[in-house]
C-alpha atoms as a PDB file:
ATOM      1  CA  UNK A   1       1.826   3.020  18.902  1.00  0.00           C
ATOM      2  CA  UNK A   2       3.314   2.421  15.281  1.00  0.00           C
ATOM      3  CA  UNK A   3       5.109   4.387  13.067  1.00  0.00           C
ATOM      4  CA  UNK A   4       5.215   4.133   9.282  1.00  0.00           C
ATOM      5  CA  UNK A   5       7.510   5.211   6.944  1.00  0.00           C
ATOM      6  CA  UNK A   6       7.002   4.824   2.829  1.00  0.00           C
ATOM      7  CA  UNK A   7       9.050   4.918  -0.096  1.00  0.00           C
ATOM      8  CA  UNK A   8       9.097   3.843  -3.125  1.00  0.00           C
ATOM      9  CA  UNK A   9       6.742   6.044  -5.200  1.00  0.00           C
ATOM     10  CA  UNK A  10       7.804   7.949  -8.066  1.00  0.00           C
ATOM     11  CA  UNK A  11       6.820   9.046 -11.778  1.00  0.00           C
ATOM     12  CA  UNK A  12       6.750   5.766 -14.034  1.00  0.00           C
ATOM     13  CA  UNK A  13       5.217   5.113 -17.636  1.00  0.00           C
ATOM     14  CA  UNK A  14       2.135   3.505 -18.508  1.00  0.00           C
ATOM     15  CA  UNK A  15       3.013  -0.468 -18.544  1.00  0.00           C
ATOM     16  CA  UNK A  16       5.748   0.217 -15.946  1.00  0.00           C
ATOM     17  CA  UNK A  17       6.070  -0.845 -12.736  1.00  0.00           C
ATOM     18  CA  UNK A  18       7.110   0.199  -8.678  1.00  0.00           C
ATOM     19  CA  UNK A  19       7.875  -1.317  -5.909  1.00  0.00           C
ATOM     20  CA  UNK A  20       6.324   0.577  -2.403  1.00  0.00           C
ATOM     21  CA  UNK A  21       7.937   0.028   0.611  1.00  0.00           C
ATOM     22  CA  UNK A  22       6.434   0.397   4.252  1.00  0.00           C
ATOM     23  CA  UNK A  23       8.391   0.642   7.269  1.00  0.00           C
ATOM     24  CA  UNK A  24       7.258   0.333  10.344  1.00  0.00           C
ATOM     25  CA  UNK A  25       8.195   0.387  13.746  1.00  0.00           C
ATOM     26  CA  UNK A  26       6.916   0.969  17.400  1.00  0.00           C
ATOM     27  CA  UNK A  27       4.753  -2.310  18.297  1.00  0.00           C
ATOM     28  CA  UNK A  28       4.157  -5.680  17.225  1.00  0.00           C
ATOM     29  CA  UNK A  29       4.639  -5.336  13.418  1.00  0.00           C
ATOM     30  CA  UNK A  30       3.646  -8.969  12.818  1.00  0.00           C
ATOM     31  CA  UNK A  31       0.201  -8.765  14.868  1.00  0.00           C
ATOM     32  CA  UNK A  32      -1.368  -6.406  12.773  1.00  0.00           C
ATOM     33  CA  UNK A  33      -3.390  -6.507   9.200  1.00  0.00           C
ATOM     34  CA  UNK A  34      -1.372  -4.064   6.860  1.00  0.00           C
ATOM     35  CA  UNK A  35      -2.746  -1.810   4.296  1.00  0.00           C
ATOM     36  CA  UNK A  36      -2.310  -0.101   0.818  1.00  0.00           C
ATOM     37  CA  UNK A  37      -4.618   2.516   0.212  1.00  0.00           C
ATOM     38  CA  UNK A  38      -4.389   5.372  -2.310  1.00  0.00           C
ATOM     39  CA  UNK A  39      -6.216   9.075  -2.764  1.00  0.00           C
ATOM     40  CA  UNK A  40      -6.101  10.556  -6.236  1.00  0.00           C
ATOM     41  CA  UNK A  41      -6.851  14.295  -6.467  1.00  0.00           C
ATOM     42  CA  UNK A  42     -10.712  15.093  -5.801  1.00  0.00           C
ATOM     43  CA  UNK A  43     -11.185  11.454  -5.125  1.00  0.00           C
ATOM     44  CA  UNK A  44     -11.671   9.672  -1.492  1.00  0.00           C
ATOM     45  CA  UNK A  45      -9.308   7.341  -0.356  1.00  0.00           C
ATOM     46  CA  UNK A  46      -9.709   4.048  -1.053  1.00  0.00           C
ATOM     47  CA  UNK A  47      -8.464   0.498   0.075  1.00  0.00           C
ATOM     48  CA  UNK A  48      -6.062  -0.748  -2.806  1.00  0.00           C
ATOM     49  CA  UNK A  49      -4.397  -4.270  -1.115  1.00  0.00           C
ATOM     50  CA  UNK A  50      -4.657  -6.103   2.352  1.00  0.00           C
ATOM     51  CA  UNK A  51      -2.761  -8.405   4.543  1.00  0.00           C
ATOM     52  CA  UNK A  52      -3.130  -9.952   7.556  1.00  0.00           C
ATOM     53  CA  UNK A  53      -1.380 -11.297  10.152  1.00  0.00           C
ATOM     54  CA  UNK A  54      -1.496 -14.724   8.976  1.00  0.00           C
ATOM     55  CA  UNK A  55      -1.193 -13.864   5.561  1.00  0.00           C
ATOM     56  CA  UNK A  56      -4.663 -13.713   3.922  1.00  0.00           C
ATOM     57  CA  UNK A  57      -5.076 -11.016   1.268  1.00  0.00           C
ATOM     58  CA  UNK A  58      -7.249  -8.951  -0.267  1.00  0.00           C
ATOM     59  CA  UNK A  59      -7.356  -6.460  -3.214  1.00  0.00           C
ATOM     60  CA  UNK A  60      -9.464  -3.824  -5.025  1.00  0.00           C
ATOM     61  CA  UNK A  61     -11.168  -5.464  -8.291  1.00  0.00           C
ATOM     62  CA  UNK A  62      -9.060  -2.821 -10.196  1.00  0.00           C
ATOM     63  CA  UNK A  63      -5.539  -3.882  -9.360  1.00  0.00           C
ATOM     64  CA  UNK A  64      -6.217  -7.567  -9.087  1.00  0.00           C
ATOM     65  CA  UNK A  65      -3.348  -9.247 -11.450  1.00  0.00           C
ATOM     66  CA  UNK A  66      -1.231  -6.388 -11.412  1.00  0.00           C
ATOM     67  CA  UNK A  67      -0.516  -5.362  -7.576  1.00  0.00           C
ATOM     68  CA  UNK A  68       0.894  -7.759  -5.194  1.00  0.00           C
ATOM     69  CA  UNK A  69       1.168  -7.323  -1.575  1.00  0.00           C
ATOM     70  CA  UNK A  70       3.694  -8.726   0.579  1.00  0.00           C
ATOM     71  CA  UNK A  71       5.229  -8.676   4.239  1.00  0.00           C
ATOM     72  CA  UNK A  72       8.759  -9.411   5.532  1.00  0.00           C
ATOM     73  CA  UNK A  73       8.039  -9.801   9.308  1.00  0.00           C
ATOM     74  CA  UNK A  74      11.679 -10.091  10.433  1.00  0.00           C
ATOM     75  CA  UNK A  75      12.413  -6.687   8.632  1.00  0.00           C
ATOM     76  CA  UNK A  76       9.019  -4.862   9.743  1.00  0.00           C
ATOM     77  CA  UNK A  77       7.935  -3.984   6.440  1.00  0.00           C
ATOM     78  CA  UNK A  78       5.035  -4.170   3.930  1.00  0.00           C
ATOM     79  CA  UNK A  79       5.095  -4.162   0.422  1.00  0.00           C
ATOM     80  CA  UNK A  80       3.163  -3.298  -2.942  1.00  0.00           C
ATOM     81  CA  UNK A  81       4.680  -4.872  -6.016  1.00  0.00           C
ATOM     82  CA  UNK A  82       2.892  -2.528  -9.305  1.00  0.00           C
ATOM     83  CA  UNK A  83       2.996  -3.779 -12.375  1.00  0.00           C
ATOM     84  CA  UNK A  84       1.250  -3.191 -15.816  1.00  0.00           C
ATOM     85  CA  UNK A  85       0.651   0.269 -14.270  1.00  0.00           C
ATOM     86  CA  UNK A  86      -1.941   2.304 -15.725  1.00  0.00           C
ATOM     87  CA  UNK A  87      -2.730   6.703 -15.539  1.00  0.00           C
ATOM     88  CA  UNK A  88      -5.977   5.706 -13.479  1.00  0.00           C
ATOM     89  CA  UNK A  89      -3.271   4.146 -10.541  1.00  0.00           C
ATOM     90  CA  UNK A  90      -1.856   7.803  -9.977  1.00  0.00           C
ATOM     91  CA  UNK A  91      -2.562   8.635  -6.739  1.00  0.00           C
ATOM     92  CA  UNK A  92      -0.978   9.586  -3.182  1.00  0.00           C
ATOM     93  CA  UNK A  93      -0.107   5.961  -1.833  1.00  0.00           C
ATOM     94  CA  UNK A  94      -0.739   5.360   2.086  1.00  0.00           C
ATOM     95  CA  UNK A  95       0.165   2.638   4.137  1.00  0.00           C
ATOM     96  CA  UNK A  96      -2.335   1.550   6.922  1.00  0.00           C
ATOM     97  CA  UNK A  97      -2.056  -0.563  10.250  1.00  0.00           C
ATOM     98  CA  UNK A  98      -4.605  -2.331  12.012  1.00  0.00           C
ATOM     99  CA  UNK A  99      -7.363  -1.917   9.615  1.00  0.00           C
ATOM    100  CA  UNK A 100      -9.743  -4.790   8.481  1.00  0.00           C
ATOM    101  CA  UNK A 101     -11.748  -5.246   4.792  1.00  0.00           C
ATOM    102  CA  UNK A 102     -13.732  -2.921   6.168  1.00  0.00           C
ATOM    103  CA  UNK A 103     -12.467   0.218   8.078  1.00  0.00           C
ATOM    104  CA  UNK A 104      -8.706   1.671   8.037  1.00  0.00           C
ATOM    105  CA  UNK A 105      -6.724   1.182  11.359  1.00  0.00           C
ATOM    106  CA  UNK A 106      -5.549   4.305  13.363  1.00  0.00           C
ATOM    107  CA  UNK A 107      -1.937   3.939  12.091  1.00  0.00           C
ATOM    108  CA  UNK A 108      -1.053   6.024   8.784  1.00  0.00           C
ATOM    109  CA  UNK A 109       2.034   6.680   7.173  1.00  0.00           C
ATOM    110  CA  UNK A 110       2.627  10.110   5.638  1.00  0.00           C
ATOM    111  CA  UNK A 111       2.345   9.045   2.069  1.00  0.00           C
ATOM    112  CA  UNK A 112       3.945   8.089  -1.570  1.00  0.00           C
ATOM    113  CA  UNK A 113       3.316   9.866  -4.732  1.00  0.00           C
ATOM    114  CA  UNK A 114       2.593   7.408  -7.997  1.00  0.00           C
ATOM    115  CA  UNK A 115       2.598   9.127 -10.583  1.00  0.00           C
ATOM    116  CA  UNK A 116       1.747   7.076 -14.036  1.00  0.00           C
ATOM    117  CA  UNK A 117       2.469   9.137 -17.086  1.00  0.00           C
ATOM    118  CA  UNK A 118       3.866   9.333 -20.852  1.00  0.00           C
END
């Protein structure tokens, strides 16, 4: 069982940039592929950044150069550096354990508003 915890979202301007935080807690934090995904209104949720275990990552073609994700085993927790944000990244930000490139793990957090805006 894991627990996750964001923070970190918030109402920024276009060009800005926000740092989301993922706690988590429960299980074997460093065993398992973390993940960024995001859900903007009447959109489907969708895979934004991935890391795994041993540090391999992947990202959407859209954020590439401007998101960076990160993990700090010792303190349990992922990150998503956003910069050079744009209106198009507004979205409710999740954070996802035990997924792969392919499918979402069972673990979800209870989500971040982004909110890019002028």
């Amino acid at each position: 069982q894991v627990q996750l915890v964001e923070s970190g979202g918030g109402l920024v301007q276009p060009g800005g940039s926000l740092r989301l935080s993922c706690a988590a807690s429960g299980s074997i934090f460093s065993a398992y592929t973390m993940g960024w995904y995001r859900q903007a209104p009447g959109k489907q949720r969708e895979l934004v950044a991935l890391i795994s275990s041993g540090g391999s990552l992947n990202y959407v073609d859209s954020v590439k150069g401007r998101f960076t994700i990160s993990r700090d085993n010792a303190k349990n927790t992922v990150y998503l550096q956003m910069n050079s944000l744009k209106p198009e990244d507004t979205a409710v930000y999740y954070c996802n354990a035990g997924g792969t490139r392919w499918s979402s793990g069972i673990y979800w957090g209870q989500g971040t508003q982004v909110t890019v805006s002028s």
